[in-house]
N, C-alpha and C. Protein backbone atom coordinates (compact mmCIF):
# COMPACT_ATOMS: atom_id res chain seq x y z
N UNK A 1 23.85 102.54 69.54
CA UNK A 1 25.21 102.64 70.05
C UNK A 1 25.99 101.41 69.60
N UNK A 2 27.31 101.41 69.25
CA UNK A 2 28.06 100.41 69.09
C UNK A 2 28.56 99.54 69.95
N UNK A 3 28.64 98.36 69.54
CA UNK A 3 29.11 97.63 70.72
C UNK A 3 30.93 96.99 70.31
N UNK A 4 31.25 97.82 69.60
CA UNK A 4 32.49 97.96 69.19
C UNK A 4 33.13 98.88 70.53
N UNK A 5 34.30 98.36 71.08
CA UNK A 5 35.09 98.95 72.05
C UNK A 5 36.63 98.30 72.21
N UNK A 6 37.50 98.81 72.78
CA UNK A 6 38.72 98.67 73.31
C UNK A 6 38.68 98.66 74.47
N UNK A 7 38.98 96.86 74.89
CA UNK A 7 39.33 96.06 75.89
C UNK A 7 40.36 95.92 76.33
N UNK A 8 40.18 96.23 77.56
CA UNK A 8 42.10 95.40 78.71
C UNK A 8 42.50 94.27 77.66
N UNK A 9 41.62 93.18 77.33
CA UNK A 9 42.22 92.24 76.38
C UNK A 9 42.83 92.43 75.14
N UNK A 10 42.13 92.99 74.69
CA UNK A 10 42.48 93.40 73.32
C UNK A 10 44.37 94.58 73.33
N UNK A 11 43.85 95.41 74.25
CA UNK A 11 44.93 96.41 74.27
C UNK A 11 46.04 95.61 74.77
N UNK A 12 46.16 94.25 75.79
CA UNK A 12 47.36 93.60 76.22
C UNK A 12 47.48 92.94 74.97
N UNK A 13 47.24 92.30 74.30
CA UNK A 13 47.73 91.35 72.95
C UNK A 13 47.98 92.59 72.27
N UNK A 14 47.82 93.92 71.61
CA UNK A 14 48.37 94.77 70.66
C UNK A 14 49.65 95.09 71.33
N UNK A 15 49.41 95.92 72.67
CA UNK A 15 51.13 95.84 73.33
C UNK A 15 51.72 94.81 73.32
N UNK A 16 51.63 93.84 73.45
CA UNK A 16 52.33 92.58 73.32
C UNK A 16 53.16 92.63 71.85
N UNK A 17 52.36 92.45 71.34
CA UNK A 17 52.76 92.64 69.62
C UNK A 17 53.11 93.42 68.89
N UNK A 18 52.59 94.72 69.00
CA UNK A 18 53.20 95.51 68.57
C UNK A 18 54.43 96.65 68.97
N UNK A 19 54.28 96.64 70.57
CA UNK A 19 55.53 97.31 71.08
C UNK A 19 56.39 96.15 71.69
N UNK A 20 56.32 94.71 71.32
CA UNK A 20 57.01 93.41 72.21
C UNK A 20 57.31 93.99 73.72
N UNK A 21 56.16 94.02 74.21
CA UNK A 21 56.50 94.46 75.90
C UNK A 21 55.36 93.50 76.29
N UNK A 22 55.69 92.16 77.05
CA UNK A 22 54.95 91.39 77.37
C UNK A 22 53.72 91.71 78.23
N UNK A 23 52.32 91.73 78.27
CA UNK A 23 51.78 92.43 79.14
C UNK A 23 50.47 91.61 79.28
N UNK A 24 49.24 91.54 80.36
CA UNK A 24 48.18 90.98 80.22
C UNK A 24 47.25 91.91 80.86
N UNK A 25 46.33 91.92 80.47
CA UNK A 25 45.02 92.21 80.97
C UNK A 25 44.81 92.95 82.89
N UNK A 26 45.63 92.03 83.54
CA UNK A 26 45.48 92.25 84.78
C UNK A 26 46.55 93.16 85.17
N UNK A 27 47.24 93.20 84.53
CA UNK A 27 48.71 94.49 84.60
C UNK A 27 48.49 95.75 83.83
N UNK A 28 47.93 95.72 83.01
CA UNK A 28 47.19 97.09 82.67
C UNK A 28 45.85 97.56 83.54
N UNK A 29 45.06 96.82 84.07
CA UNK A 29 43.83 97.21 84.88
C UNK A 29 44.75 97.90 86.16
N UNK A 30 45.84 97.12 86.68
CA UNK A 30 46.65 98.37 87.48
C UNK A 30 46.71 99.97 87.44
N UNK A 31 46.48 100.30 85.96
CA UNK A 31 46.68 101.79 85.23
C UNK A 31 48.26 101.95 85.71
N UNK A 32 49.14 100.95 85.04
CA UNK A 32 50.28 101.68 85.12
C UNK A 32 51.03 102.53 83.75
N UNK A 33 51.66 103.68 84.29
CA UNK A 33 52.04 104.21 82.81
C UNK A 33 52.56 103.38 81.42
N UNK A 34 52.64 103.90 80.62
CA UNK A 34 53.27 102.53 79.11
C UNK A 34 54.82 102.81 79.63
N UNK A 35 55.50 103.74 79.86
CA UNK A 35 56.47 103.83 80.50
C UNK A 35 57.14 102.98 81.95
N UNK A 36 56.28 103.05 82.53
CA UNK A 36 56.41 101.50 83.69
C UNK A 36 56.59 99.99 83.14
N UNK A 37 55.91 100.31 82.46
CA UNK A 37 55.98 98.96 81.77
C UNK A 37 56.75 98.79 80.88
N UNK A 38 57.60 99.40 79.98
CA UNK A 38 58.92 99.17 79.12
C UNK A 38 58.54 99.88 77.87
N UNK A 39 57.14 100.24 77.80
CA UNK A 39 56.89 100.87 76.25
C UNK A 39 57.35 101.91 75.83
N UNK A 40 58.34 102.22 74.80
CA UNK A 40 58.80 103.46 74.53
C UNK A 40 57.66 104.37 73.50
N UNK A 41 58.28 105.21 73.47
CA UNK A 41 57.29 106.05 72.48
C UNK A 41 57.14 105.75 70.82
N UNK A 42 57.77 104.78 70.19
CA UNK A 42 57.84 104.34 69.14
C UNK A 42 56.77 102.59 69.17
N UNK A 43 56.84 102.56 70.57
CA UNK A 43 56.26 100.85 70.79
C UNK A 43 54.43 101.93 71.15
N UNK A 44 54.16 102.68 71.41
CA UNK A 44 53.16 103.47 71.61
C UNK A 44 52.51 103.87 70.12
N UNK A 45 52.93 104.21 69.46
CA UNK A 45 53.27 104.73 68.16
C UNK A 45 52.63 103.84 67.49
N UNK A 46 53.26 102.51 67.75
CA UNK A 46 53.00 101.34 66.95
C UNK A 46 51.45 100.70 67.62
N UNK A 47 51.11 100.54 68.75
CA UNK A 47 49.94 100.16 69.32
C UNK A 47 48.48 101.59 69.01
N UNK A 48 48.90 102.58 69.06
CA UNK A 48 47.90 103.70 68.14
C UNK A 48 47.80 102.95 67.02
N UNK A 49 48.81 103.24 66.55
CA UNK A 49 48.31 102.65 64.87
C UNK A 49 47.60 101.18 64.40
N UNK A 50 48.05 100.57 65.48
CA UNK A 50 47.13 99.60 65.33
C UNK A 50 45.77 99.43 65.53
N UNK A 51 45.73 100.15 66.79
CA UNK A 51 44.22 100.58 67.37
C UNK A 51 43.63 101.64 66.43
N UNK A 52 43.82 102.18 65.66
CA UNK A 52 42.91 102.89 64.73
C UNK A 52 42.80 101.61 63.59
N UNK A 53 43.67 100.98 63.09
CA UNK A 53 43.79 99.80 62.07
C UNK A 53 42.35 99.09 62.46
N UNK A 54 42.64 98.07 63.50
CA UNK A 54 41.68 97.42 63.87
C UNK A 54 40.48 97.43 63.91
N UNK A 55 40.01 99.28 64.80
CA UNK A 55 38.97 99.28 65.34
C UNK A 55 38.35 100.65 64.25
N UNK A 56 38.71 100.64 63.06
CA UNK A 56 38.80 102.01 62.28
C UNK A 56 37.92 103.01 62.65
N UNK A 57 39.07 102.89 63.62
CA UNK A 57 38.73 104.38 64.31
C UNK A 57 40.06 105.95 63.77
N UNK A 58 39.60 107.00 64.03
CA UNK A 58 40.91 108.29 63.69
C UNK A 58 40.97 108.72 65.25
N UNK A 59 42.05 108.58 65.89
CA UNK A 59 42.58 109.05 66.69
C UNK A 59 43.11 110.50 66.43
N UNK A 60 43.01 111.21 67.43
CA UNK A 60 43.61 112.91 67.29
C UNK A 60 45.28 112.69 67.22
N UNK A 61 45.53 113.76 66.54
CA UNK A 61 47.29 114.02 66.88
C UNK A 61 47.32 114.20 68.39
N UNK A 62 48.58 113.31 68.60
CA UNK A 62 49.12 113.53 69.85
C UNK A 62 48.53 112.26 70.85
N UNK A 63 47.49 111.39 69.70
CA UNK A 63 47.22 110.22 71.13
C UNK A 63 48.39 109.28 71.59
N UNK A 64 49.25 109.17 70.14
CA UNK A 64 50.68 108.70 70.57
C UNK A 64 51.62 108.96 71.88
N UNK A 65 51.23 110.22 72.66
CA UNK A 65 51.78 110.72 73.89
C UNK A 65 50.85 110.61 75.14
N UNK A 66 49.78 110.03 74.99
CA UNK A 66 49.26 109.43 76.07
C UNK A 66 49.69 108.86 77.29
N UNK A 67 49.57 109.01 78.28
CA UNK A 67 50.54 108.27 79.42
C UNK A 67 50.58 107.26 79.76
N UNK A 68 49.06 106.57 79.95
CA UNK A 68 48.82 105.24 80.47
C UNK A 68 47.60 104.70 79.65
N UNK A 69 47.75 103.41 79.44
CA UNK A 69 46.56 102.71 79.15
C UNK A 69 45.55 102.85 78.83
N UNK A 70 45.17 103.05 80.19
CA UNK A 70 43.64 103.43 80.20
C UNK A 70 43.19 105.10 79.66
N UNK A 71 44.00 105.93 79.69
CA UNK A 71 43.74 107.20 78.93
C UNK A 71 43.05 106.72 77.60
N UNK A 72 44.64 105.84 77.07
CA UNK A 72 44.34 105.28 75.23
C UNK A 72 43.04 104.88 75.67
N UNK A 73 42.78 103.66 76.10
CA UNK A 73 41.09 102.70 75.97
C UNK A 73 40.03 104.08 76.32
N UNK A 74 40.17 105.40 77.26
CA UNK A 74 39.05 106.20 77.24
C UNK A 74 39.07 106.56 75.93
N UNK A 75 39.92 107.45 75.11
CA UNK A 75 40.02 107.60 74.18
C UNK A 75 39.39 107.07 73.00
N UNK A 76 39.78 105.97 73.18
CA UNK A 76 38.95 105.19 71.70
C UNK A 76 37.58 104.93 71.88
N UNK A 77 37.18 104.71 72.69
CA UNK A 77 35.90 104.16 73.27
C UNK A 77 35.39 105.14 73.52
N UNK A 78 35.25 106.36 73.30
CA UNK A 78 35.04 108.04 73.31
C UNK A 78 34.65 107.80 71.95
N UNK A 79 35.64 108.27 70.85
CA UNK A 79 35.57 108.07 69.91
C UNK A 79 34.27 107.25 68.95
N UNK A 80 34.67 106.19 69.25
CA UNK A 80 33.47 105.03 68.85
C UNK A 80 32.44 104.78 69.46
N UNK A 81 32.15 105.60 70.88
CA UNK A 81 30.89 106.15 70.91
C UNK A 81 29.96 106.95 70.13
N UNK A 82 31.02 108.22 69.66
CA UNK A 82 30.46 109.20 69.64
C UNK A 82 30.37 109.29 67.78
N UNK A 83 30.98 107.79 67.30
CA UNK A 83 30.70 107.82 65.98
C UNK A 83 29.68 106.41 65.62
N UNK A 84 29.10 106.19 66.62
CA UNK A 84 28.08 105.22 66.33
C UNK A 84 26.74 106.13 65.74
């Protein structure tokens, strides 16, 4: 099994950066929507794409419309389970 995964840490520094919506670790473990938090669907857009970049992983169509956080981190970490 891999020990490759997507972290609260990791996912607050990509939102940070890639959708500029300031965020940390302990504000996403909340599970609040990307929408609560200021992320539009283009700042979402941009944090997918990074998270497949990074962790080269292929995300399905449509992970861009994900609601919250932690959906994305099941998601990938699904993924890169199930391709170890």
């Amino acid at each position: 099994m891999s020990d490759k995964q997507l972290h609260l840490d990791d996912l607050a520094e990509m939102v940070t950066r890639c959708a500029g919506v300031p965020v940390t670790p302990a504000v996403l473990a909340a599970d609040p929507a990307f929408a609560e938090l200021g992320v539009d669907s283009l700042g979402v857009l941009g944090v997918v794409a990074e998270v497949e970049n990074r962790l080269a992983v292929s995300l399905p169509d449509g992970a861009d419309g994900l609601d919250r956080p932690s959906d994305l981190i099941s998601l990938v970490n699904d993924r890169l389970a199930r391709s170890a």
